[in-house]
N, C-alpha and C. Protein backbone atom coordinates (compact mmCIF):
# COMPACT_ATOMS: atom_id res chain seq x y z
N UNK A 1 85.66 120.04 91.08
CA UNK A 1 84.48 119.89 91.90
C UNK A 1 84.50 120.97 92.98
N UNK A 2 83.51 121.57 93.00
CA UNK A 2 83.49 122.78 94.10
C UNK A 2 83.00 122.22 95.38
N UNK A 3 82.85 122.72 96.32
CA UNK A 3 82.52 122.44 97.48
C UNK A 3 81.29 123.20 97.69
N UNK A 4 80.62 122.47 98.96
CA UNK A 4 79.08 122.39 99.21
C UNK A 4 78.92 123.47 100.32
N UNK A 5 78.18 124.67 100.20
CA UNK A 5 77.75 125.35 101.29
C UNK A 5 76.67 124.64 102.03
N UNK A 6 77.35 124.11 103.56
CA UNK A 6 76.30 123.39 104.16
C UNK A 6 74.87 124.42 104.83
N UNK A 7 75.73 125.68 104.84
CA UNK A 7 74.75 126.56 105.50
C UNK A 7 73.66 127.00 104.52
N UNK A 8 74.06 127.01 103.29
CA UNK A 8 73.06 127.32 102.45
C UNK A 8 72.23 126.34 102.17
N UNK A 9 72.80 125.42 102.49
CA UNK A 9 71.59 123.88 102.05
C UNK A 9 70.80 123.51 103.44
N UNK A 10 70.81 124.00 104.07
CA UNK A 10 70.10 123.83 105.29
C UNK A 10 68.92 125.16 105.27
N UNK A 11 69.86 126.23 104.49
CA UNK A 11 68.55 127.43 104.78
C UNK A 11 67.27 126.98 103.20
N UNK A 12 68.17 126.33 102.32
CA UNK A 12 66.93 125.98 101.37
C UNK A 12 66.21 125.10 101.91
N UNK A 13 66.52 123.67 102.47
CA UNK A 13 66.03 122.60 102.93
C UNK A 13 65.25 123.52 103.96
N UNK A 14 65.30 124.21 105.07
CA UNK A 14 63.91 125.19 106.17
C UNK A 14 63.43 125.65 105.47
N UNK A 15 63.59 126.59 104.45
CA UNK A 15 62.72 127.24 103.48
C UNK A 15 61.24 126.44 102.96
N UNK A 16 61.90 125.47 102.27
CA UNK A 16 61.45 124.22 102.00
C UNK A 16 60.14 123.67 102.50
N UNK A 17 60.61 123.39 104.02
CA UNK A 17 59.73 123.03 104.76
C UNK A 17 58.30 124.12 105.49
N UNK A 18 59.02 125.47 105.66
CA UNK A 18 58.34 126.44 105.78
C UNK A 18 57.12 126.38 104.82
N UNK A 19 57.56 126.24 103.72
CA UNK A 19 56.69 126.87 102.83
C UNK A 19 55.41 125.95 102.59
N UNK A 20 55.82 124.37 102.85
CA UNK A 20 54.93 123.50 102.50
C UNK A 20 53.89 123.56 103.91
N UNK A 21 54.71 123.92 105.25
CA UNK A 21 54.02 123.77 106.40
C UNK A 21 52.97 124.66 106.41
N UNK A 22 53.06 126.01 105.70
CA UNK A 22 52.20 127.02 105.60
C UNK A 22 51.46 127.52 104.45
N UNK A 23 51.62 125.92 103.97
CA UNK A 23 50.83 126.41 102.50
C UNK A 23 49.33 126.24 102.66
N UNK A 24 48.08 126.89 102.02
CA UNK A 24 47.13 126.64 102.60
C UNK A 24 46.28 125.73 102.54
N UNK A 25 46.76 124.16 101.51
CA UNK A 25 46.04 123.28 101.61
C UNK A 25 46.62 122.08 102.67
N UNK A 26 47.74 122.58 103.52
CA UNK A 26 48.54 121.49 104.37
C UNK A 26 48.48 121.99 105.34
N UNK A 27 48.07 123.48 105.89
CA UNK A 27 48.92 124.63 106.86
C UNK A 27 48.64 123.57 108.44
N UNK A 28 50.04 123.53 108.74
CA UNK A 28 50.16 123.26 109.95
C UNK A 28 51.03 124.13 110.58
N UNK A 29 50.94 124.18 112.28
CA UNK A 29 51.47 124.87 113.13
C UNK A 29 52.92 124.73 113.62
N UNK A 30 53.85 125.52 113.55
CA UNK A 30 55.31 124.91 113.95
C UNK A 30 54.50 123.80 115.20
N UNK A 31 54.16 124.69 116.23
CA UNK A 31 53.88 123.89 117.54
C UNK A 31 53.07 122.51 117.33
N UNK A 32 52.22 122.13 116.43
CA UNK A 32 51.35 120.73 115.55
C UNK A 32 52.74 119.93 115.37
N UNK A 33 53.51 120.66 114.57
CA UNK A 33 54.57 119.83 114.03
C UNK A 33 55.08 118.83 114.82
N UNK A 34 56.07 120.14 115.65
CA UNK A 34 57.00 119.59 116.81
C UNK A 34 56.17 118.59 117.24
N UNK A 35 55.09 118.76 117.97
CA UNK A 35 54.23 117.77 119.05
C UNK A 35 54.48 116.74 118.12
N UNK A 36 53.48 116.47 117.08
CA UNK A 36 53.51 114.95 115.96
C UNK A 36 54.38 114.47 116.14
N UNK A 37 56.08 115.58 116.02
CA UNK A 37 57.50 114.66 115.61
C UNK A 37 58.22 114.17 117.02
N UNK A 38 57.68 115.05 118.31
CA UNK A 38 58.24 115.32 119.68
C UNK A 38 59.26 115.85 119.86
N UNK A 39 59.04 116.71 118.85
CA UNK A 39 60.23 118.05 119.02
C UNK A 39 59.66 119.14 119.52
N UNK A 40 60.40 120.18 120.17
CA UNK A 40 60.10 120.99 120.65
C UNK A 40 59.73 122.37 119.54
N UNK A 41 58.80 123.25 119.51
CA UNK A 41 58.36 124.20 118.65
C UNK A 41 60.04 124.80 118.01
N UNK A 42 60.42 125.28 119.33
CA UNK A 42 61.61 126.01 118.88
C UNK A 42 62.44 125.11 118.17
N UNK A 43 62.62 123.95 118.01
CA UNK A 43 63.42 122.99 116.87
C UNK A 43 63.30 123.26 115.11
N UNK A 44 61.46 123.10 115.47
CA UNK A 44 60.79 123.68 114.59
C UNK A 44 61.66 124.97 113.25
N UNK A 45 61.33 125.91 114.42
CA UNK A 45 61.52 127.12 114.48
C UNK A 45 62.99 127.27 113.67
N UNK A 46 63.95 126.75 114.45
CA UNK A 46 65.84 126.73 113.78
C UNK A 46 66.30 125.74 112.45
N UNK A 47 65.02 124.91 112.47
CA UNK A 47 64.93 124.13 111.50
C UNK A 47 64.98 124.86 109.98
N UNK A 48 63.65 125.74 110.18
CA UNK A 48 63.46 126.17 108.84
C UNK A 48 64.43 127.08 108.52
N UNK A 49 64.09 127.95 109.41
CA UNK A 49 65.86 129.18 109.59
C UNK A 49 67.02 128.35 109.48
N UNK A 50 67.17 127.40 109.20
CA UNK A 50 68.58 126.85 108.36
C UNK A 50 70.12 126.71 109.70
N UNK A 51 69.19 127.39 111.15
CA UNK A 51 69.91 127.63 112.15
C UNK A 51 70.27 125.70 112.84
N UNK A 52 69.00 124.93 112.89
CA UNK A 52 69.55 123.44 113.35
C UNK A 52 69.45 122.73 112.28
N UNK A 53 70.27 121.98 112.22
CA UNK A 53 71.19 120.85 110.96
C UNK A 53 69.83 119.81 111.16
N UNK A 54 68.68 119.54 110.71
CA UNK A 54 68.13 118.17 111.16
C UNK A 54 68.67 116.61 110.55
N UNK A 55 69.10 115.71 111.23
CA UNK A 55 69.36 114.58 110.75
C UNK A 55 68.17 113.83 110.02
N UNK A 56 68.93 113.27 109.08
CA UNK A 56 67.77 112.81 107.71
C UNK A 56 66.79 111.89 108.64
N UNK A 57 66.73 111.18 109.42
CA UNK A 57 65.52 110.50 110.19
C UNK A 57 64.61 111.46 110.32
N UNK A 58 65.04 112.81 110.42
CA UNK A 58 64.04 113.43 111.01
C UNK A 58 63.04 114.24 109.92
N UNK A 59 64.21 114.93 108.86
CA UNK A 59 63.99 115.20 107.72
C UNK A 59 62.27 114.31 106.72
N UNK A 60 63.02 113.09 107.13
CA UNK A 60 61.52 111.90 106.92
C UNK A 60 60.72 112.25 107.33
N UNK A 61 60.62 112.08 108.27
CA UNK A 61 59.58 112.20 109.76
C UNK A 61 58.92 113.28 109.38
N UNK A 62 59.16 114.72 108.78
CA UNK A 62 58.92 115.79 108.63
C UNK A 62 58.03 115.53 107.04
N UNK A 63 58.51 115.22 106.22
CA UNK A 63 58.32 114.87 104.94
C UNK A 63 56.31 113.94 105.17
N UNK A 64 56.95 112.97 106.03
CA UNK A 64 55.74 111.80 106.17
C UNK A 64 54.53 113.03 106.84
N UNK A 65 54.92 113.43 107.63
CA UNK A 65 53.58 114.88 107.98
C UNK A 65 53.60 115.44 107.45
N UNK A 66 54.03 115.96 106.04
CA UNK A 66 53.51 117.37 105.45
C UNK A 66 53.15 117.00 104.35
N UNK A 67 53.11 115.01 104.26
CA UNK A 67 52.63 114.78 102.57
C UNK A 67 53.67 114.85 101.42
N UNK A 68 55.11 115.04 101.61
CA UNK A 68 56.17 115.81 100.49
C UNK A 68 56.84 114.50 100.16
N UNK A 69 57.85 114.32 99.01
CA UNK A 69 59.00 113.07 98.98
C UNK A 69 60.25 114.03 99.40
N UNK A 70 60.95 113.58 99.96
CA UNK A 70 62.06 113.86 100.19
C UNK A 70 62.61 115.05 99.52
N UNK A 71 62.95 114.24 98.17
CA UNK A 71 63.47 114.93 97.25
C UNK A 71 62.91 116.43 96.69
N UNK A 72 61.75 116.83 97.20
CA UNK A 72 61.25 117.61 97.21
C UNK A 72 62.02 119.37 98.02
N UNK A 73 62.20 118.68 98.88
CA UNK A 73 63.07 119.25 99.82
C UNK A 73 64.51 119.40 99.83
N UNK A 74 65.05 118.53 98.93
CA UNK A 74 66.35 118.91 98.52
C UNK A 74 66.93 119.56 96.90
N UNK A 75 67.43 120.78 97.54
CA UNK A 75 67.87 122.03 96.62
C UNK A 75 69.11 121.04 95.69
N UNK A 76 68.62 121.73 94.40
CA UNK A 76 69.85 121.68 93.08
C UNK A 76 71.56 121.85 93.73
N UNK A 77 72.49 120.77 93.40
CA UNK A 77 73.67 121.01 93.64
C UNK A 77 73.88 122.40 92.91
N UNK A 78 73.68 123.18 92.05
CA UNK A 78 74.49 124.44 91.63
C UNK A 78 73.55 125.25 92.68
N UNK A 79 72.99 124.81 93.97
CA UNK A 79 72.35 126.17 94.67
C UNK A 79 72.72 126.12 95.68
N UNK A 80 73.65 125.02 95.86
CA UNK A 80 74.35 124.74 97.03
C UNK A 80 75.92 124.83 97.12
N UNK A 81 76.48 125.08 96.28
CA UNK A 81 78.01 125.22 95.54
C UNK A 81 78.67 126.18 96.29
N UNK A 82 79.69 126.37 96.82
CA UNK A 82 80.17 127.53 97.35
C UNK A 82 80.35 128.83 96.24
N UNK A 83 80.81 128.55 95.14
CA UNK A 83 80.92 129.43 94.26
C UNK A 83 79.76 129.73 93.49
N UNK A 84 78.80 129.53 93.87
CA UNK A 84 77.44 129.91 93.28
C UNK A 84 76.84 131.09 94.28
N UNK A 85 77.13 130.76 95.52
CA UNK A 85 76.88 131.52 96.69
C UNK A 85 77.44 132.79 97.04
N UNK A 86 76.86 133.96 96.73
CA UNK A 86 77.47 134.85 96.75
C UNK A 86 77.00 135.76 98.18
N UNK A 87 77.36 135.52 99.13
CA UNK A 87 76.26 135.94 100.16
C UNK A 87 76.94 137.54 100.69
N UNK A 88 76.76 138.03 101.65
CA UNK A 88 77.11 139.20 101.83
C UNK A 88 77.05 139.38 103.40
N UNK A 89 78.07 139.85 103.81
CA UNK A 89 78.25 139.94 105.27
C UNK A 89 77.06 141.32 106.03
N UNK A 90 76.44 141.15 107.10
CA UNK A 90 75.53 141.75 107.43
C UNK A 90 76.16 141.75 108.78
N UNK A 91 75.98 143.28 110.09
CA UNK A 91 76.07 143.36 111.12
C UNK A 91 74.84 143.55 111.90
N UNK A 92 74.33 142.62 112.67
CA UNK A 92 72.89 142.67 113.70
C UNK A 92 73.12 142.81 114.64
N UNK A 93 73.02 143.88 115.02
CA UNK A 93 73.09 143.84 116.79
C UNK A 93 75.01 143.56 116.63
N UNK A 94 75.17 142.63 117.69
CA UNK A 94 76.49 141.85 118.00
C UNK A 94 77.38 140.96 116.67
N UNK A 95 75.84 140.16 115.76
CA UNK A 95 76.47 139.29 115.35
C UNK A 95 76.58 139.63 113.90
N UNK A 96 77.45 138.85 113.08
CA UNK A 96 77.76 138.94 111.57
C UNK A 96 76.90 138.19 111.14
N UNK A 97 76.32 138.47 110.12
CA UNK A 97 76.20 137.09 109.22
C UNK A 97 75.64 137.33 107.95
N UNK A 98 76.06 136.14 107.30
CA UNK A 98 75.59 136.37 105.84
C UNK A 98 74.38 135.75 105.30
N UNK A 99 74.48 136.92 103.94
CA UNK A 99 73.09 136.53 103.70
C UNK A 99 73.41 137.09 102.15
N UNK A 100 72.27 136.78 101.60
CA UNK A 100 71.69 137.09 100.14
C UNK A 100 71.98 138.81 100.16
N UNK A 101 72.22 138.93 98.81
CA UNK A 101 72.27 140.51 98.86
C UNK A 101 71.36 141.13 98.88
N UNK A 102 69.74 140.85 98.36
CA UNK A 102 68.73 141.35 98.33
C UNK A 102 68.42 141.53 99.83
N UNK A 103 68.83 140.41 100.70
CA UNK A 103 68.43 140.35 102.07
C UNK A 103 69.31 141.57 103.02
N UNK A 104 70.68 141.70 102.56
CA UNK A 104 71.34 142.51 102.53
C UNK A 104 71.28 143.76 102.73
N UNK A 105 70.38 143.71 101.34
CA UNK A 105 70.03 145.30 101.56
C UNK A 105 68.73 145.68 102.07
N UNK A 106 67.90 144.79 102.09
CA UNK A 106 66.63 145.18 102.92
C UNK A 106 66.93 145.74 104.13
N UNK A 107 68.27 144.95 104.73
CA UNK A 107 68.35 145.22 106.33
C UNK A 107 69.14 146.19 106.56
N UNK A 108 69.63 146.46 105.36
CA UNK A 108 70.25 147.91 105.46
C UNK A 108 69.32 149.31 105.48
N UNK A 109 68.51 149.36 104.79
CA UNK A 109 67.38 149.99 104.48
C UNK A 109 66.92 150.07 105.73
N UNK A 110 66.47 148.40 106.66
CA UNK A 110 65.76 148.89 107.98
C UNK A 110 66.30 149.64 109.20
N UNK A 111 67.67 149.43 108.64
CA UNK A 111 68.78 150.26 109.67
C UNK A 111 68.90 152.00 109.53
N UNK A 112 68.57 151.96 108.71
CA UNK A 112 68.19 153.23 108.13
C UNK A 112 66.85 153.92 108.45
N UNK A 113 66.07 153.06 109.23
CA UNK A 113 64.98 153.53 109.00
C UNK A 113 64.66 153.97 110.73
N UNK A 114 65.73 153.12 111.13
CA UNK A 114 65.69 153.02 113.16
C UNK A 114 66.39 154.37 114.03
């Protein structure tokens, strides 16, 4: 049994939500959101970016405003696997971090371009 990239299941689960929040028969506003849930925009915001962990109450809560089931929102165990995850270390500014290689190299490209 492999182990679970939590960071990657948090950036599918924002993805997730991104996509349904801004789709154009649902499109709501991070700032709509937050208010409905009484979160603050920027919660919003780290949510989808995979940056804040939301606890499943809230996860609901999120689900019940955008119309979705749950399960909708939660990514395939082989996309969450550590060994499925092949991510790639990136330098921004100060910080490291990883990411997809396609993403990888985009930002290499934009570094290139500055």
């Amino acid at each position: 049994m492999s182990a679970i990239n939590a960071d990657r299941l948090y950036q599918l689960i924002g993805q997730r939500i991104r996509e349904r929040r801004e789709s154009s028969d649902s499109f709501i506003s991070q700032a709509q959101l937050a208010d409905s849930l009484g979160l603050e925009r920027t919660s919003i915001t780290n949510i989808e970016r995979g940056a804040q962990r939301a606890p499943l109450n809230v996860l609901y809560e999120i689900c019940a405003k955008l119309e979705l089931e749950i399960t909708e929102l939660l990514p395939q165990l082989a996309e969450v696997e550590k060994s499925a995850w092949s991510g790639e270390d990136v330098v921004v500014g100060k910080k490291s971090l990883k990411v997809s290689p396609k993403t990888a190299q985009f930002i290499e490209a934009l570094k290139k371009r500055a």
